[in-house]
C-alpha atoms as a PDB file:
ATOM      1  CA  UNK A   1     134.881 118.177  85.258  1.00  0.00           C
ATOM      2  CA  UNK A   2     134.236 114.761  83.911  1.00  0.00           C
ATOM      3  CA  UNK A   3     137.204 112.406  83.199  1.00  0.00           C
ATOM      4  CA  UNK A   4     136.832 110.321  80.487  1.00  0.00           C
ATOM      5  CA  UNK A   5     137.507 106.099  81.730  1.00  0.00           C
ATOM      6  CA  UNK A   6     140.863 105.054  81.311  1.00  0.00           C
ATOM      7  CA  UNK A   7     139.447 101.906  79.585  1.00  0.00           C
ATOM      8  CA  UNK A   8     136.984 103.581  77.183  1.00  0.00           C
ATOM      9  CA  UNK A   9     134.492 101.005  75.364  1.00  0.00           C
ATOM     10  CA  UNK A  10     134.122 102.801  71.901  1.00  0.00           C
ATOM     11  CA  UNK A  11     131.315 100.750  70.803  1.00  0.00           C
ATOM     12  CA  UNK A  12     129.149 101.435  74.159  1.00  0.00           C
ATOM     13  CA  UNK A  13     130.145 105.113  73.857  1.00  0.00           C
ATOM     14  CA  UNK A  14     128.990 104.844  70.942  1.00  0.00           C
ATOM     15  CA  UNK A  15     126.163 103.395  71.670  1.00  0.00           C
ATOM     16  CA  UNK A  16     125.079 105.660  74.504  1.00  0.00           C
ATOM     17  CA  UNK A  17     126.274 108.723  71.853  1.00  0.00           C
ATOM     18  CA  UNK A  18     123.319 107.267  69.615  1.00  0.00           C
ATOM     19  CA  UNK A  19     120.618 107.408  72.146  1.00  0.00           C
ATOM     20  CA  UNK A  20     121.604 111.066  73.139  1.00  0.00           C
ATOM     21  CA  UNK A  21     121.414 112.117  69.758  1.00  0.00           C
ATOM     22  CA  UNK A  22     117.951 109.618  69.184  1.00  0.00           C
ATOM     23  CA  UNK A  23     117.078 111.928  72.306  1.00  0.00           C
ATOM     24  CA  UNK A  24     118.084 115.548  71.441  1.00  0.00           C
ATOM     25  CA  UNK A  25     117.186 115.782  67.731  1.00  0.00           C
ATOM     26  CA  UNK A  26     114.251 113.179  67.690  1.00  0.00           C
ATOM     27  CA  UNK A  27     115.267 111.324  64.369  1.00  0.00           C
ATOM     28  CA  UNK A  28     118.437 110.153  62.840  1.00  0.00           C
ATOM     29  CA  UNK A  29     119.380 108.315  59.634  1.00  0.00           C
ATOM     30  CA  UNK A  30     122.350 105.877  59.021  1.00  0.00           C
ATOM     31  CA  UNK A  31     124.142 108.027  57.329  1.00  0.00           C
ATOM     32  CA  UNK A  32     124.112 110.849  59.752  1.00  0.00           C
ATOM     33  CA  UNK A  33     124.628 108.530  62.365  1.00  0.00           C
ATOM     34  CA  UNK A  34     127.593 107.622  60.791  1.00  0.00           C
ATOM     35  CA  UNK A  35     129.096 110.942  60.104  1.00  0.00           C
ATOM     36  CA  UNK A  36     128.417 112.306  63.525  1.00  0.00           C
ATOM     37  CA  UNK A  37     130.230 109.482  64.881  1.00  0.00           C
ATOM     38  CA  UNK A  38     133.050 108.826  62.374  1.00  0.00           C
ATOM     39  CA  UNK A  39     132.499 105.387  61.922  1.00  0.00           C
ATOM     40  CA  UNK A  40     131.049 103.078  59.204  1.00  0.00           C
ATOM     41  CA  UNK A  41     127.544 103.039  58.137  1.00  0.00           C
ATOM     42  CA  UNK A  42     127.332  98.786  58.640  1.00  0.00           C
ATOM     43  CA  UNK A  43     128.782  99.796  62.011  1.00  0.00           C
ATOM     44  CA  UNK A  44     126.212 102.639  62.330  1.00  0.00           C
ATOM     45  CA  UNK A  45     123.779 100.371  61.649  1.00  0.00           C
ATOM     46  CA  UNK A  46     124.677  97.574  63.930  1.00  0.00           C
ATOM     47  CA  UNK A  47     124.347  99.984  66.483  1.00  0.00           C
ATOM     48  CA  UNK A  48     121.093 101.542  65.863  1.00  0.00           C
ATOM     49  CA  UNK A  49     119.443  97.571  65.244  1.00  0.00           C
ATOM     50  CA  UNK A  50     120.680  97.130  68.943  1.00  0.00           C
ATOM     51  CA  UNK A  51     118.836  99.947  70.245  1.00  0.00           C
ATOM     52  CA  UNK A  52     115.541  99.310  68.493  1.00  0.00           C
ATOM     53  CA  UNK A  53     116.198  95.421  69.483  1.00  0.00           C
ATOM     54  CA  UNK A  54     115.671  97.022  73.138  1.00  0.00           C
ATOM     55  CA  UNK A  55     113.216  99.572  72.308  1.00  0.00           C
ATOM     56  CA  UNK A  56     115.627 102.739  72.159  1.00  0.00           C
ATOM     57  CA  UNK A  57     114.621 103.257  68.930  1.00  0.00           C
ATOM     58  CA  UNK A  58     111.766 102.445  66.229  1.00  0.00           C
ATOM     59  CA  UNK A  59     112.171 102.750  62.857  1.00  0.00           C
ATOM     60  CA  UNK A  60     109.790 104.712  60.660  1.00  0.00           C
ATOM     61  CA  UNK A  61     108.118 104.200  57.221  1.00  0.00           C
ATOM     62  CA  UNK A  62     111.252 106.807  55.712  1.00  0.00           C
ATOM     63  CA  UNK A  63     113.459 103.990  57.084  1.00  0.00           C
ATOM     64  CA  UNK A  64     114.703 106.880  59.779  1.00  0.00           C
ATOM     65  CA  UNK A  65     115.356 105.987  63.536  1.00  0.00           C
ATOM     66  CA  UNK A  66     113.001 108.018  65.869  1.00  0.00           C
ATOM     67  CA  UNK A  67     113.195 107.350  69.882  1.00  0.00           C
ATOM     68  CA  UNK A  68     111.785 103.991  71.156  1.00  0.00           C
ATOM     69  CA  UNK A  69     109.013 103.859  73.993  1.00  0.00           C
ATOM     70  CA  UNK A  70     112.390 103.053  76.285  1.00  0.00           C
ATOM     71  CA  UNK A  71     113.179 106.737  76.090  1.00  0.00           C
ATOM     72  CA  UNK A  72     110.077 107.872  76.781  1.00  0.00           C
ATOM     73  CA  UNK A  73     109.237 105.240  79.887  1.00  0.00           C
ATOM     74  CA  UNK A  74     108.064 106.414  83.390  1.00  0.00           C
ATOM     75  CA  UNK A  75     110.789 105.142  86.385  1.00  0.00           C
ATOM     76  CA  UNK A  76     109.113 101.738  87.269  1.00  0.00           C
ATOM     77  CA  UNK A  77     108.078 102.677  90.970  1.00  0.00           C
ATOM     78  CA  UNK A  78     105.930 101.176  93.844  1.00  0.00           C
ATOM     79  CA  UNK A  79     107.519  97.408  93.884  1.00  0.00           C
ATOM     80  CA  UNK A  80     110.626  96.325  95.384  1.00  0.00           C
ATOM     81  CA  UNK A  81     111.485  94.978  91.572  1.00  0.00           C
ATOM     82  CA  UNK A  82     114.985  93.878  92.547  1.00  0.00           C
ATOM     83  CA  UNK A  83     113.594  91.713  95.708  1.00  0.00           C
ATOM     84  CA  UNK A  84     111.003  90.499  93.172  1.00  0.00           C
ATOM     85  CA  UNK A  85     113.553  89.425  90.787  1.00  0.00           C
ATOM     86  CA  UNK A  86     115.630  87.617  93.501  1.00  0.00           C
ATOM     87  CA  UNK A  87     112.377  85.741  95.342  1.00  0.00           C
ATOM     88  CA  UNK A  88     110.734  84.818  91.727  1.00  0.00           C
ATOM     89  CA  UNK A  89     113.978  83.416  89.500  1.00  0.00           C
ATOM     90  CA  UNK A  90     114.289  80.060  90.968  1.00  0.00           C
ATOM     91  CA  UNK A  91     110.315  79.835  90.064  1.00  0.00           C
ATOM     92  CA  UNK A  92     110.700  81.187  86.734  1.00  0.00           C
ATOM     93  CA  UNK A  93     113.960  78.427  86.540  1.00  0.00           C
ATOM     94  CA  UNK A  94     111.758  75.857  87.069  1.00  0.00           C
ATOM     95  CA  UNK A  95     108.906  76.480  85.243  1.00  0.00           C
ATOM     96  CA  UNK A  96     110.857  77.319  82.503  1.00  0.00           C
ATOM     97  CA  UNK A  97     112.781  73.770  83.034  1.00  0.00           C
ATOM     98  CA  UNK A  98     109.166  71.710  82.870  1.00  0.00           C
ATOM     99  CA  UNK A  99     107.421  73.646  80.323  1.00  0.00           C
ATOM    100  CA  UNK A 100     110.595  74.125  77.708  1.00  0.00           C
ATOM    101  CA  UNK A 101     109.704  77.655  77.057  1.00  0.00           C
ATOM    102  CA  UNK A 102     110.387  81.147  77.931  1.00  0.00           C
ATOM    103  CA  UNK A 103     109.259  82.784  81.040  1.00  0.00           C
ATOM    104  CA  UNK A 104     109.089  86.140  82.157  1.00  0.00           C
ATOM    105  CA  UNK A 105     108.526  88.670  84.907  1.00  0.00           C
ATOM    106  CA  UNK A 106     106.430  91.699  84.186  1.00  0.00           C
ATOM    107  CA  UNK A 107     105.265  94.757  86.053  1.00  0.00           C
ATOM    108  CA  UNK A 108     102.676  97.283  84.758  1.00  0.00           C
ATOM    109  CA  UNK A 109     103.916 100.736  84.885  1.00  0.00           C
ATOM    110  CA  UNK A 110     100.521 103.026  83.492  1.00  0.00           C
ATOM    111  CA  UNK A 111      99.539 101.267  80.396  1.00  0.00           C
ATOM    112  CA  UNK A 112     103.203  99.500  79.689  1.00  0.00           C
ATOM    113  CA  UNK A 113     103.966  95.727  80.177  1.00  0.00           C
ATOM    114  CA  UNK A 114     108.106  96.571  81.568  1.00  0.00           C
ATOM    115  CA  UNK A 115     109.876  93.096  81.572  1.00  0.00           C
ATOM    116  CA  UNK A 116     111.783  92.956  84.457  1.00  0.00           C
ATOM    117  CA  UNK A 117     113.468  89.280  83.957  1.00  0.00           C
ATOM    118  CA  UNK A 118     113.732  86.534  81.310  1.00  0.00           C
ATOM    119  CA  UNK A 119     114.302  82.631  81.975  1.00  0.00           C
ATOM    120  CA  UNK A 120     114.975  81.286  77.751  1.00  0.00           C
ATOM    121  CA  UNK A 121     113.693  78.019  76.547  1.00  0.00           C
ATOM    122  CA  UNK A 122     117.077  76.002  75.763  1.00  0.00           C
ATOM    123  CA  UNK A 123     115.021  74.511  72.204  1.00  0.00           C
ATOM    124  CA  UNK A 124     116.199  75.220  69.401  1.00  0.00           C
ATOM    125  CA  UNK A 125     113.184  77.591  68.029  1.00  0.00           C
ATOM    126  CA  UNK A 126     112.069  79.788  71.109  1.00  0.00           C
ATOM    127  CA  UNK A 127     111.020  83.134  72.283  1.00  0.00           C
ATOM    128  CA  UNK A 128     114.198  84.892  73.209  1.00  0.00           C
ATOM    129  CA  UNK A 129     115.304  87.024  75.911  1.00  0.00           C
ATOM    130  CA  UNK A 130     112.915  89.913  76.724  1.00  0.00           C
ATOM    131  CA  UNK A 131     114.433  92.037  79.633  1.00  0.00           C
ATOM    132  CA  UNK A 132     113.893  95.796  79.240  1.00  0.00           C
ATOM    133  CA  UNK A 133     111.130  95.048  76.280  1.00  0.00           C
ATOM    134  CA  UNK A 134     108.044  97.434  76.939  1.00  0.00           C
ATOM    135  CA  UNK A 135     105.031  96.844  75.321  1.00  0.00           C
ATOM    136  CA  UNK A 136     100.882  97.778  75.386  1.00  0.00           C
ATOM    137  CA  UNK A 137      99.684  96.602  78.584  1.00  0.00           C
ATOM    138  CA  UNK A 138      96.475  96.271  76.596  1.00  0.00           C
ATOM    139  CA  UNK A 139      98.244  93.501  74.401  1.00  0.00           C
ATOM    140  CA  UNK A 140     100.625  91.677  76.650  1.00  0.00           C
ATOM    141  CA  UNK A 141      99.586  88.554  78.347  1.00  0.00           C
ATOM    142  CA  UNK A 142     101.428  89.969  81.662  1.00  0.00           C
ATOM    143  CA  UNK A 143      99.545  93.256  81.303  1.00  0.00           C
ATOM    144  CA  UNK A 144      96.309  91.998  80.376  1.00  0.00           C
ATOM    145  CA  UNK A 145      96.566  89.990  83.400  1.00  0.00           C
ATOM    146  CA  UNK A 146      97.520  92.652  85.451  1.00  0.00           C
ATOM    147  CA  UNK A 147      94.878  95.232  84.189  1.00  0.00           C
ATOM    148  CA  UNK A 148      92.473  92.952  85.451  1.00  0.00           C
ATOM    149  CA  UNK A 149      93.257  93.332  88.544  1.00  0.00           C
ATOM    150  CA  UNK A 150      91.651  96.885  88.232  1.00  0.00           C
ATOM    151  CA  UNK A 151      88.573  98.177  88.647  1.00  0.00           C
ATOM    152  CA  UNK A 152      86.153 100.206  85.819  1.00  0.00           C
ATOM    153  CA  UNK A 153      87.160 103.443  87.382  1.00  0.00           C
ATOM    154  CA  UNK A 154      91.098 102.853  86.931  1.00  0.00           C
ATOM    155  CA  UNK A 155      90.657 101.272  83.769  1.00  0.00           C
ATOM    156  CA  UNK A 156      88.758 104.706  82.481  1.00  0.00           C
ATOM    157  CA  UNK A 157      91.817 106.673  83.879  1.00  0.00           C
ATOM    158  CA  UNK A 158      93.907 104.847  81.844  1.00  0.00           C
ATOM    159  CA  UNK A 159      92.783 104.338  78.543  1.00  0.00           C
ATOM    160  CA  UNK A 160      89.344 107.209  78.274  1.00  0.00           C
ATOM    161  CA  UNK A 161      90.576 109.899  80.314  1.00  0.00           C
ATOM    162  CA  UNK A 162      88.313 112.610  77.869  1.00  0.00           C
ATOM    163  CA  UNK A 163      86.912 111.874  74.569  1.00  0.00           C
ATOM    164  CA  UNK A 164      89.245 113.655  72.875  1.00  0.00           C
ATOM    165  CA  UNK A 165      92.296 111.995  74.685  1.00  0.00           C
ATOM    166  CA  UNK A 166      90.724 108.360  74.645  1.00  0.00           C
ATOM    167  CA  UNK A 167      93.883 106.285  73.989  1.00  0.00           C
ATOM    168  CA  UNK A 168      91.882 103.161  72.834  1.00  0.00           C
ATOM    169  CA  UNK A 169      88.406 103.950  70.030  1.00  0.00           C
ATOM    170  CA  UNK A 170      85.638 102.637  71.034  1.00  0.00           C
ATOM    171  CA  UNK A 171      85.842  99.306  69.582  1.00  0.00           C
ATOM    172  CA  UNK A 172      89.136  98.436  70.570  1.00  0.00           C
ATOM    173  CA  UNK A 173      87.819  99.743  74.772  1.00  0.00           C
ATOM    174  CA  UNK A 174      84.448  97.654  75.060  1.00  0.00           C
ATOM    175  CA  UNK A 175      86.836  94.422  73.853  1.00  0.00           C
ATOM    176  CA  UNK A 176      89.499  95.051  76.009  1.00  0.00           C
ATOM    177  CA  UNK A 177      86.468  94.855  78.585  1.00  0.00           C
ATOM    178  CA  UNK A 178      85.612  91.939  77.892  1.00  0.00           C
ATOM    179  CA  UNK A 179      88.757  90.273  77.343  1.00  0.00           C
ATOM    180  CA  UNK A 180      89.283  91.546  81.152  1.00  0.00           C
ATOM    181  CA  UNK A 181      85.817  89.990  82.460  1.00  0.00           C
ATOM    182  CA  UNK A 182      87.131  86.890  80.601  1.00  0.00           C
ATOM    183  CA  UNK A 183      90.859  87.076  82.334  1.00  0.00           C
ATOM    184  CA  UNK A 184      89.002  87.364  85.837  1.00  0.00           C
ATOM    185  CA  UNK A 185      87.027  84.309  85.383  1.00  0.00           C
ATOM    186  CA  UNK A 186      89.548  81.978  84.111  1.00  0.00           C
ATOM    187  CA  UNK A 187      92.723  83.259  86.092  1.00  0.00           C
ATOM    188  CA  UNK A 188      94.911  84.266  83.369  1.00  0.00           C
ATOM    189  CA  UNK A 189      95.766  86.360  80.116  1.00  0.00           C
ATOM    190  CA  UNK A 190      96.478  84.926  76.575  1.00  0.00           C
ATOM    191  CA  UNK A 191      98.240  87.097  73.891  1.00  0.00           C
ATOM    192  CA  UNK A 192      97.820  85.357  70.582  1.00  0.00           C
ATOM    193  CA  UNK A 193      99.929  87.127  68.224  1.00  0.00           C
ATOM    194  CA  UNK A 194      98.852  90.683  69.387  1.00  0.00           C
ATOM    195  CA  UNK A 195     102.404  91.860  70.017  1.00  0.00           C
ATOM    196  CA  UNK A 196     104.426  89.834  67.984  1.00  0.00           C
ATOM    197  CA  UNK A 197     103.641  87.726  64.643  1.00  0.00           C
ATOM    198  CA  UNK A 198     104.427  83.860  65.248  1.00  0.00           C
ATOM    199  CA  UNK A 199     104.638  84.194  69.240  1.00  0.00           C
ATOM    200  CA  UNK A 200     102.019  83.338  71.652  1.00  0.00           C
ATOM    201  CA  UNK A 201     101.907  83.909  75.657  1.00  0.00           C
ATOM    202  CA  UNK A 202     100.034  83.028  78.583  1.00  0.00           C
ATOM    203  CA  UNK A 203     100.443  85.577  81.923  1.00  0.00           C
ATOM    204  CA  UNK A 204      99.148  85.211  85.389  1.00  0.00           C
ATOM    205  CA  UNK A 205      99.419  87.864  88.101  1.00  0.00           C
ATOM    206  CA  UNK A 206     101.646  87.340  91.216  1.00  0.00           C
ATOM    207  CA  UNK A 207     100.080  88.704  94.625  1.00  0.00           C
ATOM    208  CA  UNK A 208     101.790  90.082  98.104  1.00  0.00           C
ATOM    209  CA  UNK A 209     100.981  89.645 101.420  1.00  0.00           C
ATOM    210  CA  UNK A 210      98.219  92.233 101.230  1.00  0.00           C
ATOM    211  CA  UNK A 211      96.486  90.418  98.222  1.00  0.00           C
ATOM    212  CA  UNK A 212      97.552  93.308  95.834  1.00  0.00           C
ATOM    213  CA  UNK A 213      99.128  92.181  92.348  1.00  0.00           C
ATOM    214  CA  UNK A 214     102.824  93.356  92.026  1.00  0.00           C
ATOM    215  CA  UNK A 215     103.713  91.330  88.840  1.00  0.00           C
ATOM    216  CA  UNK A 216     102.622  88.916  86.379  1.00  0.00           C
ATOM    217  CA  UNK A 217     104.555  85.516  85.721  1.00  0.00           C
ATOM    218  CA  UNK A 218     104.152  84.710  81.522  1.00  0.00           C
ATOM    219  CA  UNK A 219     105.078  81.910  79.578  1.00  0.00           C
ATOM    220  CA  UNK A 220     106.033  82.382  75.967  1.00  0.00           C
ATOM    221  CA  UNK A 221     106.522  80.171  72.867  1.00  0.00           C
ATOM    222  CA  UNK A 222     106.279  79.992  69.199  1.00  0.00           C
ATOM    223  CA  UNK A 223     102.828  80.338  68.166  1.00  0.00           C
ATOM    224  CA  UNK A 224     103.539  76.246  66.194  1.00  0.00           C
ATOM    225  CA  UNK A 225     103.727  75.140  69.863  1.00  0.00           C
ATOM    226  CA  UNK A 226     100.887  77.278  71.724  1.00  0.00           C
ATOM    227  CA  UNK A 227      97.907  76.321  70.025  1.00  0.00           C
ATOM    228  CA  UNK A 228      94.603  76.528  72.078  1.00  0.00           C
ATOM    229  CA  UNK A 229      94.948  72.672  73.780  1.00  0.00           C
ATOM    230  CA  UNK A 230      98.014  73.592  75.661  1.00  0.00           C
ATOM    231  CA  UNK A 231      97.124  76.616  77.217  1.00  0.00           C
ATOM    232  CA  UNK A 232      94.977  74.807  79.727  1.00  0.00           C
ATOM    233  CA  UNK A 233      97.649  72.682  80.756  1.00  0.00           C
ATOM    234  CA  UNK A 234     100.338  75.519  80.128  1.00  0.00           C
ATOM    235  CA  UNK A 235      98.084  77.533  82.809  1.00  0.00           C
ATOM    236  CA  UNK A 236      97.816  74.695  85.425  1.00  0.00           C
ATOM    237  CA  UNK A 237     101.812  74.604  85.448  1.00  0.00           C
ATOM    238  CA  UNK A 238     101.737  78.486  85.584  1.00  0.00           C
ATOM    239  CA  UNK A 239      99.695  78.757  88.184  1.00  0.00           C
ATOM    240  CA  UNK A 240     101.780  75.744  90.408  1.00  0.00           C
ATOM    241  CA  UNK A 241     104.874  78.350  90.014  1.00  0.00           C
ATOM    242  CA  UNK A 242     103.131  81.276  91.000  1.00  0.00           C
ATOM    243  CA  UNK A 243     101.041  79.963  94.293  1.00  0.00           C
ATOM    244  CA  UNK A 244     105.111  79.016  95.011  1.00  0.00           C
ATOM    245  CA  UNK A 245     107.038  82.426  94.285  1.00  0.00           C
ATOM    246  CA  UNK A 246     103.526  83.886  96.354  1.00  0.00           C
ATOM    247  CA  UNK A 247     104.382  81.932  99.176  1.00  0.00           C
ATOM    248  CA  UNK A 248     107.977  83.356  99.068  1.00  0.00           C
ATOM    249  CA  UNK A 249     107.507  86.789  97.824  1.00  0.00           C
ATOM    250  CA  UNK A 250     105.166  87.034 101.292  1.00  0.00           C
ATOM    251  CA  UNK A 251     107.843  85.379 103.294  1.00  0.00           C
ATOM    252  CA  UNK A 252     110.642  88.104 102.382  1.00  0.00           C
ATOM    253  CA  UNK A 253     108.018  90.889 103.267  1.00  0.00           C
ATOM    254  CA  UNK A 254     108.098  89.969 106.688  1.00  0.00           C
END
């Protein structure tokens, strides 16, 4: 038998009570959200913003919560993510500290970009924190630059497994090709705009011991800021921080 905490938090239990119910019955409005919990609907919908702020939830064109791609995400497996976290911060610190914009630490877990880690600009207009965001690997500087990495054969298993189940059409696959062939040449992955209106990114994979790509360092900013004639120098000062968090992430494998 379960014993409830002595030093219940309403609003998490709450919270969590939400994401069940997001789970088990597959949409929700504010109102029933509300009733079911016996609590306001501003406080209702305080709480359901939250979760769709980190992708528990999505809200449809009825204005009704459904469950987020969070809920439906695959364990991240196959990196030491916490040991990546630790070796890569005081890179992601500094980069973050001579570029003045966000960085980040993404895996790829299928066709998800999972953000593992977030280092915030301190300006005044910047690209906020985005730990736990998931988003198309296909669109995501990170996951563009880590589906590079792969070869035709993956990249067919992934996105055309049949005809009938091809998750990209045909147009959207042959340019995804060749934004890959264009990612391999020039050592990283821009997203302009493709996940999020105003906000711009560039991405750059990091590599292990055994050469294989385990994550992808990104940089992101407001798109005012991240025109075309910074990402060159953007990338140079991307790539400085990942040849360093290399060198360590191979150090704490031995």
């Amino acid at each position: 038998m379960k014993n409830k905490p002595p030093y219940p938090l309403a609003s998490v239990d709450n919270a969590l009570l939400l994401v069940q119910m997001l789970r088990d019955q597959g949409a929700l409005r504010v109102s029933e959200a509300a009733e079911e919990l016996g609590i306001a609907r501003s406080t209702a919908h305080r709480l359901l913003s939250m979760l769709v702020y980190r992708d528990f939830a999505i809200q449809d064109d009825r204005r009704t919560y459904v469950p987020g791609p969070a809920l439906a995400a695959a364990h991240v497996a196959g990196q030491p993510n916490q040991l990546l976290r630790t070796v890569l911060l005081p890179h992601m610190d500094a980069l973050c500290e001579r570029v003045q914009e966000t960085v980040n630490l993404v895996v790829r877990v299928g066709a998800q970009a999972r953000f593992l880690a977030s280092v915030e600009s301190a300006q005044l207009l910047h690209v906020g924190d985005r730990r736990g965001t998931i988003l198309p690997a296909h669109l995501s500087s990170g996951g563009k630059a880590l589906l590079a990495e792969l070869d035709r054969e993956r990249l067919e298993q992934l996105y055309r497994p049949g005809q009938a189940a091809a998750v990209l059409p045909d147009r959207q696959w042959r340019s995804l090709l060749r934004e890959l062939r264009s990612v391999r040449a020039q050592g990283y992955a821009v997203n302009r705009e493709q996940t999020e209106t105003g906000v711009c990114a560039v991405g750059m994979c990091v590599h292990d011991a055994a050469g294989s790509a385990v994550a992808a360092l990104t940089v992101s900013a407001p798109s005012a800021r991240l025109g075309a004639e910074r990402i060159p120098a953007l990338a140079r000062d991307l790539r400085a921080a990942v040849a360093g968090g290399e060198a360590d992430v191979r150090a704490a494998e031995l």
